[in-house]
Structure formats: C-alpha cells, structure tokens
ModelCIF file with pLDDT and N, C-alpha, C, O atoms, coordinates in Angstrom:
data_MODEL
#
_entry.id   MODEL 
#
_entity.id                         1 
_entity.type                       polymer 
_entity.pdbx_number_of_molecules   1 
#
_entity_poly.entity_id                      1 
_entity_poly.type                           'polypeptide(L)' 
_entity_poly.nstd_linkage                   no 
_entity_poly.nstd_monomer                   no 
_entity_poly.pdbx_seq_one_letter_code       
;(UNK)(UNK)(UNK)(UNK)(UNK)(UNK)(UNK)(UNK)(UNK)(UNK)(UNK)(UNK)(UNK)(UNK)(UNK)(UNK)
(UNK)(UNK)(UNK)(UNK)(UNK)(UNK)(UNK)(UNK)(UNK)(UNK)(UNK)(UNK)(UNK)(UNK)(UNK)(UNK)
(UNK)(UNK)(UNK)(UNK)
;
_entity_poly.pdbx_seq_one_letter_code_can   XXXXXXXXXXXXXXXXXXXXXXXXXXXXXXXXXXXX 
_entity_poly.pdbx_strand_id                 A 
#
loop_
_entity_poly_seq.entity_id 
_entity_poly_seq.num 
_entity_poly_seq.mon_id 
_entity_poly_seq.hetero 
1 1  UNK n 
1 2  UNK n 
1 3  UNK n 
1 4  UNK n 
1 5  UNK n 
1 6  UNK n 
1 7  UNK n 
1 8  UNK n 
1 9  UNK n 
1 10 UNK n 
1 11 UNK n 
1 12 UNK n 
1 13 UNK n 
1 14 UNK n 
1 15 UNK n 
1 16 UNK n 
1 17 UNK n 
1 18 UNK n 
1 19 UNK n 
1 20 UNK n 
1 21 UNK n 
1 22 UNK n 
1 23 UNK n 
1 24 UNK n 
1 25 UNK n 
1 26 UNK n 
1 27 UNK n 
1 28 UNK n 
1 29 UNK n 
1 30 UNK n 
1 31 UNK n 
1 32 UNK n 
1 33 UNK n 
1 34 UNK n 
1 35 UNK n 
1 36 UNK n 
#
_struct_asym.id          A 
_struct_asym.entity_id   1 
#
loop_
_ma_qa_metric.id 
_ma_qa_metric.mode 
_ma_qa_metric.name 
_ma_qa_metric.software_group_id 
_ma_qa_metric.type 
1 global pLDDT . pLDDT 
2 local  pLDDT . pLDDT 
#
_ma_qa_metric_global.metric_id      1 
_ma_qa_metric_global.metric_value   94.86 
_ma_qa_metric_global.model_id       1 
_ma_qa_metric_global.ordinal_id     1 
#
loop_
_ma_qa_metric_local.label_asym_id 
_ma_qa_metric_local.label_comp_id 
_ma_qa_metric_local.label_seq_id 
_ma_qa_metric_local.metric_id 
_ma_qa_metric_local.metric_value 
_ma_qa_metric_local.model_id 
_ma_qa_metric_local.ordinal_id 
A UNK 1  2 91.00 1 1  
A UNK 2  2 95.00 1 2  
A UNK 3  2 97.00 1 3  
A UNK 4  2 98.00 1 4  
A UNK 5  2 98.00 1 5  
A UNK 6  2 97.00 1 6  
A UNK 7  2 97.00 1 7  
A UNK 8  2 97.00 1 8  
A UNK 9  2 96.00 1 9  
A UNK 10 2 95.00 1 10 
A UNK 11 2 95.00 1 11 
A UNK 12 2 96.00 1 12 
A UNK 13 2 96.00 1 13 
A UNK 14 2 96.00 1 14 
A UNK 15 2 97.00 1 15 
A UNK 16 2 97.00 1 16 
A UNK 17 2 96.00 1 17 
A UNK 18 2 94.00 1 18 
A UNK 19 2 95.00 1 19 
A UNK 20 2 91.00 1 20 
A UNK 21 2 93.00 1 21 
A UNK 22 2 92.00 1 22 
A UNK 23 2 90.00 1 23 
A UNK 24 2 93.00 1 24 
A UNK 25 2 93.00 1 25 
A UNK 26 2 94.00 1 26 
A UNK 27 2 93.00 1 27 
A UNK 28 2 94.00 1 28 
A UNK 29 2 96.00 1 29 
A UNK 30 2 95.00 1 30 
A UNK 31 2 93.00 1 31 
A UNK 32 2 93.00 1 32 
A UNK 33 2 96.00 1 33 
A UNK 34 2 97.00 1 34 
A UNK 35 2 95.00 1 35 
A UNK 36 2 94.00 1 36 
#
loop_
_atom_site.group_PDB 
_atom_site.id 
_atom_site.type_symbol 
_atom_site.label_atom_id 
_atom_site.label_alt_id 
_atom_site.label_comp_id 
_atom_site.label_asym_id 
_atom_site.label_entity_id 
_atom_site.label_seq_id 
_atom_site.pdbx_PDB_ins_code 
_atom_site.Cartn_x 
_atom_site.Cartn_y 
_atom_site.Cartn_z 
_atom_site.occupancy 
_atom_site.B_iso_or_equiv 
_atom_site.pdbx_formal_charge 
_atom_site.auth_seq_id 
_atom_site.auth_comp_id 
_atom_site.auth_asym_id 
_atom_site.auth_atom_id 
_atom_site.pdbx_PDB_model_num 
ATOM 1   N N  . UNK A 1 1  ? 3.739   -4.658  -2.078  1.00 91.00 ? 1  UNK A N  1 
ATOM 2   C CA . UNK A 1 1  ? 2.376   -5.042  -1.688  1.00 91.00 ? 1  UNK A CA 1 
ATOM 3   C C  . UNK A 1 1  ? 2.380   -5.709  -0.325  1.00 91.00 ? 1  UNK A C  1 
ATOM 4   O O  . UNK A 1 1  ? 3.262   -6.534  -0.084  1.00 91.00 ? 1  UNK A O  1 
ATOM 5   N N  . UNK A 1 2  ? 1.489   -5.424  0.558   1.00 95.00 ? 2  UNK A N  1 
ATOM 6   C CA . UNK A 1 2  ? 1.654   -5.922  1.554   1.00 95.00 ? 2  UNK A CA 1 
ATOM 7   C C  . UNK A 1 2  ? -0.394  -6.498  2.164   1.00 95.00 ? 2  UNK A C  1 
ATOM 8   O O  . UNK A 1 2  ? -1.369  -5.751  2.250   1.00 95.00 ? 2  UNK A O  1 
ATOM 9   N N  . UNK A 1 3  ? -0.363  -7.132  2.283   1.00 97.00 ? 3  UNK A N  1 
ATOM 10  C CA . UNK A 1 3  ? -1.635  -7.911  3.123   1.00 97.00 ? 3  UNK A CA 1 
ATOM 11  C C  . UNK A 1 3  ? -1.889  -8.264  3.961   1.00 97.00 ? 3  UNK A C  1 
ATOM 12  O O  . UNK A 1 3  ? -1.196  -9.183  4.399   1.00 97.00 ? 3  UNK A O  1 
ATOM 13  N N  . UNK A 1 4  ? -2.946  -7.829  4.692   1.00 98.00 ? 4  UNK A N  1 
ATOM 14  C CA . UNK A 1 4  ? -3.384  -8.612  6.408   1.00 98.00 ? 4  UNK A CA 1 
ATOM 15  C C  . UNK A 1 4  ? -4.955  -9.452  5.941   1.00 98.00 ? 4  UNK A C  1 
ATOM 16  O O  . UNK A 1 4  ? -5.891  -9.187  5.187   1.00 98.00 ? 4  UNK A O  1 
ATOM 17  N N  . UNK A 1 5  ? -4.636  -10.434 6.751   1.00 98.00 ? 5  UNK A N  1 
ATOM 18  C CA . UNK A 1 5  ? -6.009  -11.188 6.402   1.00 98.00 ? 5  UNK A CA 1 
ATOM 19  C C  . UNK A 1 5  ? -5.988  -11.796 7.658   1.00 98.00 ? 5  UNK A C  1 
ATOM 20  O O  . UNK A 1 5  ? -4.952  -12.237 8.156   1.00 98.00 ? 5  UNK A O  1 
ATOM 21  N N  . UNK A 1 6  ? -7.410  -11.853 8.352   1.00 97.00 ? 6  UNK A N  1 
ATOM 22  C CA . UNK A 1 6  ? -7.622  -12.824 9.303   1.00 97.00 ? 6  UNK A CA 1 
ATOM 23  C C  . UNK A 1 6  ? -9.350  -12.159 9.668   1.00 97.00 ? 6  UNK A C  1 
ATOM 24  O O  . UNK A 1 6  ? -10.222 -11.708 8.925   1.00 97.00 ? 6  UNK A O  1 
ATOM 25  N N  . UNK A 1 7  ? -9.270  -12.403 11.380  1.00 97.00 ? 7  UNK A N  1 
ATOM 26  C CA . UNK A 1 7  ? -10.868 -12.118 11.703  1.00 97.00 ? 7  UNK A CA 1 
ATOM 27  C C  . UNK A 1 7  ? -11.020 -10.850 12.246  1.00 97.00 ? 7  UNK A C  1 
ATOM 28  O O  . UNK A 1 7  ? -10.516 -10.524 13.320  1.00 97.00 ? 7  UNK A O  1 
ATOM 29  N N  . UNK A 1 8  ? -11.807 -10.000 11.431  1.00 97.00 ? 8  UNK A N  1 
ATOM 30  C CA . UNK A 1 8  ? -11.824 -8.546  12.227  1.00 97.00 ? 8  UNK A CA 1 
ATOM 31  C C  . UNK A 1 8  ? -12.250 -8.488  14.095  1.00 97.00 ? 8  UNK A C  1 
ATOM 32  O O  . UNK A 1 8  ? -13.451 -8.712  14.240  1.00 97.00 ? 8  UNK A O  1 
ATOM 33  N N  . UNK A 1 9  ? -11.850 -8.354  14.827  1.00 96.00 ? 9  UNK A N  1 
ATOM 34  C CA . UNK A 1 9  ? -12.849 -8.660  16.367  1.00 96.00 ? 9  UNK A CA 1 
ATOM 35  C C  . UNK A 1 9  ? -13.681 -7.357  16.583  1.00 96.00 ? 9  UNK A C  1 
ATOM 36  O O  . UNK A 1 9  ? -14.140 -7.274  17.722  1.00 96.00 ? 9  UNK A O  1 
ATOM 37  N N  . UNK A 1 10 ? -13.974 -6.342  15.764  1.00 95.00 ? 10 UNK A N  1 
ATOM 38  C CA . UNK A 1 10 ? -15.610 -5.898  16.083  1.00 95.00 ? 10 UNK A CA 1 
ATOM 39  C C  . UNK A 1 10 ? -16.752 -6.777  15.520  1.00 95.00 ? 10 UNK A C  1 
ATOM 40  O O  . UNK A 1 10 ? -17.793 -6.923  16.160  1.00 95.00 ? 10 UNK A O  1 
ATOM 41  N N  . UNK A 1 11 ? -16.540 -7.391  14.254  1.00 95.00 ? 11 UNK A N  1 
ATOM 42  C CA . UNK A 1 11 ? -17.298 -8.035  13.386  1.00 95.00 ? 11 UNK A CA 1 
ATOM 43  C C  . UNK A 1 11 ? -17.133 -9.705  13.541  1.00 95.00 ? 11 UNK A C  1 
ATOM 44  O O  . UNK A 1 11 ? -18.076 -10.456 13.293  1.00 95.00 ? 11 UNK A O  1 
ATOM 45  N N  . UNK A 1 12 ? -16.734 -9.852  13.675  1.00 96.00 ? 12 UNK A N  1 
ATOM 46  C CA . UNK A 1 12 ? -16.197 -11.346 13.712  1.00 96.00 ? 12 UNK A CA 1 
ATOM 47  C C  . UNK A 1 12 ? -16.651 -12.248 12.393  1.00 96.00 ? 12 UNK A C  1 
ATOM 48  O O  . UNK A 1 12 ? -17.076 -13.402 12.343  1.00 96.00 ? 12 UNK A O  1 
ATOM 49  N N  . UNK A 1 13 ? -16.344 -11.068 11.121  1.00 96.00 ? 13 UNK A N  1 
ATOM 50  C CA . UNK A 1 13 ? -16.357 -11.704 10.139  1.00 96.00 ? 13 UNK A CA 1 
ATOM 51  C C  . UNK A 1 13 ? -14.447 -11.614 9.329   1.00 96.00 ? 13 UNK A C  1 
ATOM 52  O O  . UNK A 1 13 ? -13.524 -10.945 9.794   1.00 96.00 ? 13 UNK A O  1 
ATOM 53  N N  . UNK A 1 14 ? -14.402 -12.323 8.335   1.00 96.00 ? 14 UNK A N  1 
ATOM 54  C CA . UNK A 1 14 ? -13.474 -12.238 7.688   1.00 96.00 ? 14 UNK A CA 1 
ATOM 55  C C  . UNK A 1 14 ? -12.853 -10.857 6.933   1.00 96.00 ? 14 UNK A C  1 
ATOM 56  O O  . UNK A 1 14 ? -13.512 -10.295 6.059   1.00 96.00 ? 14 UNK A O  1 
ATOM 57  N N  . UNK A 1 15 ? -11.502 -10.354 7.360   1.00 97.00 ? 15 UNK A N  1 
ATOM 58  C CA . UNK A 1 15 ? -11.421 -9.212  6.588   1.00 97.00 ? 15 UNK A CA 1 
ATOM 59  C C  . UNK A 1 15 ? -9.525  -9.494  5.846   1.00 97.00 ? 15 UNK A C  1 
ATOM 60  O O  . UNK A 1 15 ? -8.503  -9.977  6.334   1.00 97.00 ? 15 UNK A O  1 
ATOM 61  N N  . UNK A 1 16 ? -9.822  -8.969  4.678   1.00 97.00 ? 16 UNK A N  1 
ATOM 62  C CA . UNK A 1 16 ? -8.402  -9.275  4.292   1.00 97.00 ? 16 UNK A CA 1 
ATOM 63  C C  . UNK A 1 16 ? -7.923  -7.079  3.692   1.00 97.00 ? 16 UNK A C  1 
ATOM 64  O O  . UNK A 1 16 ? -8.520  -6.280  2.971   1.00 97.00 ? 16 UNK A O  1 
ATOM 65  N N  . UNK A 1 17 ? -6.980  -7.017  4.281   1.00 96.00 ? 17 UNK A N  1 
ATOM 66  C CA . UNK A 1 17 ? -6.666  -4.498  4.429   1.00 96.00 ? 17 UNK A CA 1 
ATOM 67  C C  . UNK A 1 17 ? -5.409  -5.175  3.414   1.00 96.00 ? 17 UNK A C  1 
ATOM 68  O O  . UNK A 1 17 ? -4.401  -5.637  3.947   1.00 96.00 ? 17 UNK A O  1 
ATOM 69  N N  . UNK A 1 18 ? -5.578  -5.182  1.912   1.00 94.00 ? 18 UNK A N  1 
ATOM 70  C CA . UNK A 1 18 ? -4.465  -4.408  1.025   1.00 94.00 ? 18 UNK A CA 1 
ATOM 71  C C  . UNK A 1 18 ? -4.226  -2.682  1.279   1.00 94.00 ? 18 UNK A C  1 
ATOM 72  O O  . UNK A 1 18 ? -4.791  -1.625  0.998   1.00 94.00 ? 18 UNK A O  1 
ATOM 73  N N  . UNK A 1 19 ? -2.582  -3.329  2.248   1.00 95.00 ? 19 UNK A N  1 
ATOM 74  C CA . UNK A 1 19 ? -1.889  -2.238  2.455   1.00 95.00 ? 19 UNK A CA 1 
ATOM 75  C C  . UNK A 1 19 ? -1.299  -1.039  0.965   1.00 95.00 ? 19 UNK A C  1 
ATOM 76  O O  . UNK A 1 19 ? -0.148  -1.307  0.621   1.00 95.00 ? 19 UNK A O  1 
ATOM 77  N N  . UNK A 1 20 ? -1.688  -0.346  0.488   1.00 91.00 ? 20 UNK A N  1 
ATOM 78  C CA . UNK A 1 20 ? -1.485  0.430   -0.774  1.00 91.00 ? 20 UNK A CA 1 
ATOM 79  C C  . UNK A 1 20 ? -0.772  1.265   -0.468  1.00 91.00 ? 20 UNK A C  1 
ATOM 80  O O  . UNK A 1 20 ? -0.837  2.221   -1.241  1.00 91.00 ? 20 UNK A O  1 
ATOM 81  N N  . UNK A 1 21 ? 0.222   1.432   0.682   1.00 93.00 ? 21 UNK A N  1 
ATOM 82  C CA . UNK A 1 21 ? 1.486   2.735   0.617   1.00 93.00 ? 21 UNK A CA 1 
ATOM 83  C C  . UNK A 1 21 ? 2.512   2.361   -0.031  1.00 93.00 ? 21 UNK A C  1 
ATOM 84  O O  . UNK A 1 21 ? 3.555   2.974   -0.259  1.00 93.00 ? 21 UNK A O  1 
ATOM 85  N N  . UNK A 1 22 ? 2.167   1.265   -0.344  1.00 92.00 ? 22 UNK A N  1 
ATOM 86  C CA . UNK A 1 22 ? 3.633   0.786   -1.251  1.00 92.00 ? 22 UNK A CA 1 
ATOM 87  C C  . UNK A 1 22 ? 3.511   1.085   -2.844  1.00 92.00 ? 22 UNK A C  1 
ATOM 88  O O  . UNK A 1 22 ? 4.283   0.771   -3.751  1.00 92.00 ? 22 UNK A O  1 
ATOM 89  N N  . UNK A 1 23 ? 2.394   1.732   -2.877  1.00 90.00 ? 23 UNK A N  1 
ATOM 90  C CA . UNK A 1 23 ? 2.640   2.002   -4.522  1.00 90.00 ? 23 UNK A CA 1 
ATOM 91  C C  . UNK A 1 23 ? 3.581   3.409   -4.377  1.00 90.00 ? 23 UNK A C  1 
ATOM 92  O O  . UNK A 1 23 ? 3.764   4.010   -5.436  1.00 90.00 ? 23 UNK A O  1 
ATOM 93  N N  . UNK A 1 24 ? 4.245   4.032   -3.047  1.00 93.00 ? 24 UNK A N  1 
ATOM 94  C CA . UNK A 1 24 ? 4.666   5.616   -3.271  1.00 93.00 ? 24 UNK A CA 1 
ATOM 95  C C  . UNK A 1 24 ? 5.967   5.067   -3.661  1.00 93.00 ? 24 UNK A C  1 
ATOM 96  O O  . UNK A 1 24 ? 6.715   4.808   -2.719  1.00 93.00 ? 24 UNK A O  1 
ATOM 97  N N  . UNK A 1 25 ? 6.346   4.863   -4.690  1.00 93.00 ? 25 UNK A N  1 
ATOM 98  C CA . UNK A 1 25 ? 7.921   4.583   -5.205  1.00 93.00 ? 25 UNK A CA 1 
ATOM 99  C C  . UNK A 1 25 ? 8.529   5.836   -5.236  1.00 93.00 ? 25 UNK A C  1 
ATOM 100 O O  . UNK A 1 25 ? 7.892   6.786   -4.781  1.00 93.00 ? 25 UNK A O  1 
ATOM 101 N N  . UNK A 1 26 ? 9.526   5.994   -5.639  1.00 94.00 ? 26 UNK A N  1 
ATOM 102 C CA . UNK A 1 26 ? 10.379  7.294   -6.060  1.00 94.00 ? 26 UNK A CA 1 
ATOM 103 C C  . UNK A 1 26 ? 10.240  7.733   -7.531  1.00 94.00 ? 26 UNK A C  1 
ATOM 104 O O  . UNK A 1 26 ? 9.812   6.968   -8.396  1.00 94.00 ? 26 UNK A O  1 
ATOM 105 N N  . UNK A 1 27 ? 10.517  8.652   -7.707  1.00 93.00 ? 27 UNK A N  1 
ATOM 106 C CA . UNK A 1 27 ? 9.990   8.874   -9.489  1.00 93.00 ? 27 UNK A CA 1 
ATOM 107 C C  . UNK A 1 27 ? 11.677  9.022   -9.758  1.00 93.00 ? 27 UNK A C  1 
ATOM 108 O O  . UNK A 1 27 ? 12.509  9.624   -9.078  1.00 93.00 ? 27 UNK A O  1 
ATOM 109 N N  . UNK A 1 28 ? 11.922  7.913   -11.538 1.00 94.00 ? 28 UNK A N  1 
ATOM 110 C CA . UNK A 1 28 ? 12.871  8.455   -11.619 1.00 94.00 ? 28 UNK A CA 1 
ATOM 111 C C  . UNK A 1 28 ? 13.271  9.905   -12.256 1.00 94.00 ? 28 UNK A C  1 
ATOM 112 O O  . UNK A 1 28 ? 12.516  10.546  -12.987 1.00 94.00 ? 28 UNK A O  1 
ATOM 113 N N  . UNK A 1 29 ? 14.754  10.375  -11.810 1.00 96.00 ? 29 UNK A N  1 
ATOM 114 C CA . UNK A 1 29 ? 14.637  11.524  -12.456 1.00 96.00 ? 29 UNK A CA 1 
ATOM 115 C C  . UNK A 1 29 ? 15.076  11.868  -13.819 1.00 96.00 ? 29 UNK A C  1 
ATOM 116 O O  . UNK A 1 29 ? 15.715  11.087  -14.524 1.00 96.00 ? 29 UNK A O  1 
ATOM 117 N N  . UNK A 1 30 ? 14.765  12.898  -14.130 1.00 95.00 ? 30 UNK A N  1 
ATOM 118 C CA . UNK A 1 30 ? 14.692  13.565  -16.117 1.00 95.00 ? 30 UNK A CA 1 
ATOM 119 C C  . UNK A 1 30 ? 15.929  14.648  -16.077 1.00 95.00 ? 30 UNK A C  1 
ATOM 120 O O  . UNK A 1 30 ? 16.610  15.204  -15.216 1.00 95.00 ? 30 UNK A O  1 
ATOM 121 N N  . UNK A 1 31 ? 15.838  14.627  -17.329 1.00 93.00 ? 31 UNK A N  1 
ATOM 122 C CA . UNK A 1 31 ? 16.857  15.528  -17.934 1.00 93.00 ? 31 UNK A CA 1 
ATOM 123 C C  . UNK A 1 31 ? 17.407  17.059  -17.425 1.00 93.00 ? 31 UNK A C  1 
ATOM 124 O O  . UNK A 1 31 ? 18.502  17.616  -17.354 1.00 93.00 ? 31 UNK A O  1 
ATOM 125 N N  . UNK A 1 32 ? 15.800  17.452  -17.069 1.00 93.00 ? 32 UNK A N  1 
ATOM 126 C CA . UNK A 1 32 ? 15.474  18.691  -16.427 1.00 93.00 ? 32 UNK A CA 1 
ATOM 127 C C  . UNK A 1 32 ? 15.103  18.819  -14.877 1.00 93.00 ? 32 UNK A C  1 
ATOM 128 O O  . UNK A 1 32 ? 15.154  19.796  -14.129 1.00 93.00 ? 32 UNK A O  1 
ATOM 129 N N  . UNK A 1 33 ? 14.806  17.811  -14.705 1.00 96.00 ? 33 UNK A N  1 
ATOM 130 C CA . UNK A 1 33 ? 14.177  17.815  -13.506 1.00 96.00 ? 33 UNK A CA 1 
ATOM 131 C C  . UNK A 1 33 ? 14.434  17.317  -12.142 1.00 96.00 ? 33 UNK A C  1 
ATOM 132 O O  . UNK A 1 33 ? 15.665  17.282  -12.133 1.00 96.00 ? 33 UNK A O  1 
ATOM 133 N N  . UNK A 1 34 ? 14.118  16.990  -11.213 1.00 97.00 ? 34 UNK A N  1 
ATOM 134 C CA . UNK A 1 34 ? 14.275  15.815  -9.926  1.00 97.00 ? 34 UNK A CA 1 
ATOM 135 C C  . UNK A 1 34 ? 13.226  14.614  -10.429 1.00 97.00 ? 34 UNK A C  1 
ATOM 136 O O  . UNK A 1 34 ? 12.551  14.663  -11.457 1.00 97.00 ? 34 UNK A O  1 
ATOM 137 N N  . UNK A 1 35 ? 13.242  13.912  -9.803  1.00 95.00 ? 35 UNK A N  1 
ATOM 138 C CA . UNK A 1 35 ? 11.605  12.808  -9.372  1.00 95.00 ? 35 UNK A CA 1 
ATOM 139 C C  . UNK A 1 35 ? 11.018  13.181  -8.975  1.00 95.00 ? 35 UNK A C  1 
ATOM 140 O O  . UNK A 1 35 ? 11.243  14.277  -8.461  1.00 95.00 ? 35 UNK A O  1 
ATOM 141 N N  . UNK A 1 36 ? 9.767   12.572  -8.884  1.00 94.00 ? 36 UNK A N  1 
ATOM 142 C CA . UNK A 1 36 ? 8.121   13.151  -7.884  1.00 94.00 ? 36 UNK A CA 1 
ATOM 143 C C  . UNK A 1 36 ? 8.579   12.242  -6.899  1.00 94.00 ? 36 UNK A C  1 
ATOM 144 O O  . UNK A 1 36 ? 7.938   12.082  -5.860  1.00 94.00 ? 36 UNK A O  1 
#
C-alpha cells in the first residue's frame, strides 16, 4: 500500500491518491498450472 497526501496545486484543496498497483502480487502456482 502506498499513499500520497498533501495539497493538490490546481485546487488548493486537500487530496490524499491511494496508490492500488500494489495489489498486482504474483499468483501462487498449482499443481497444473503457473500463477496469474
């Protein structure tokens, strides 16, 4: 998980961007298969 929080400068209001590329983990792999 990763987070930026501070003052946007088009808006000059408060913005906090949950970074969500971190949910791409590796899949583990199966019997038959690879990972996703």
């Amino acid at each position: 998980a990763l987070f930026f929080s501070g003052t946007h400068p088009k808006t000059g209001e408060p913005f906090i961007h949950n970074v969500l590329d971190g949910l791409g983990t590796g899949g583990g792999a199966r019997a038959s298969l690879d990972g996703w």
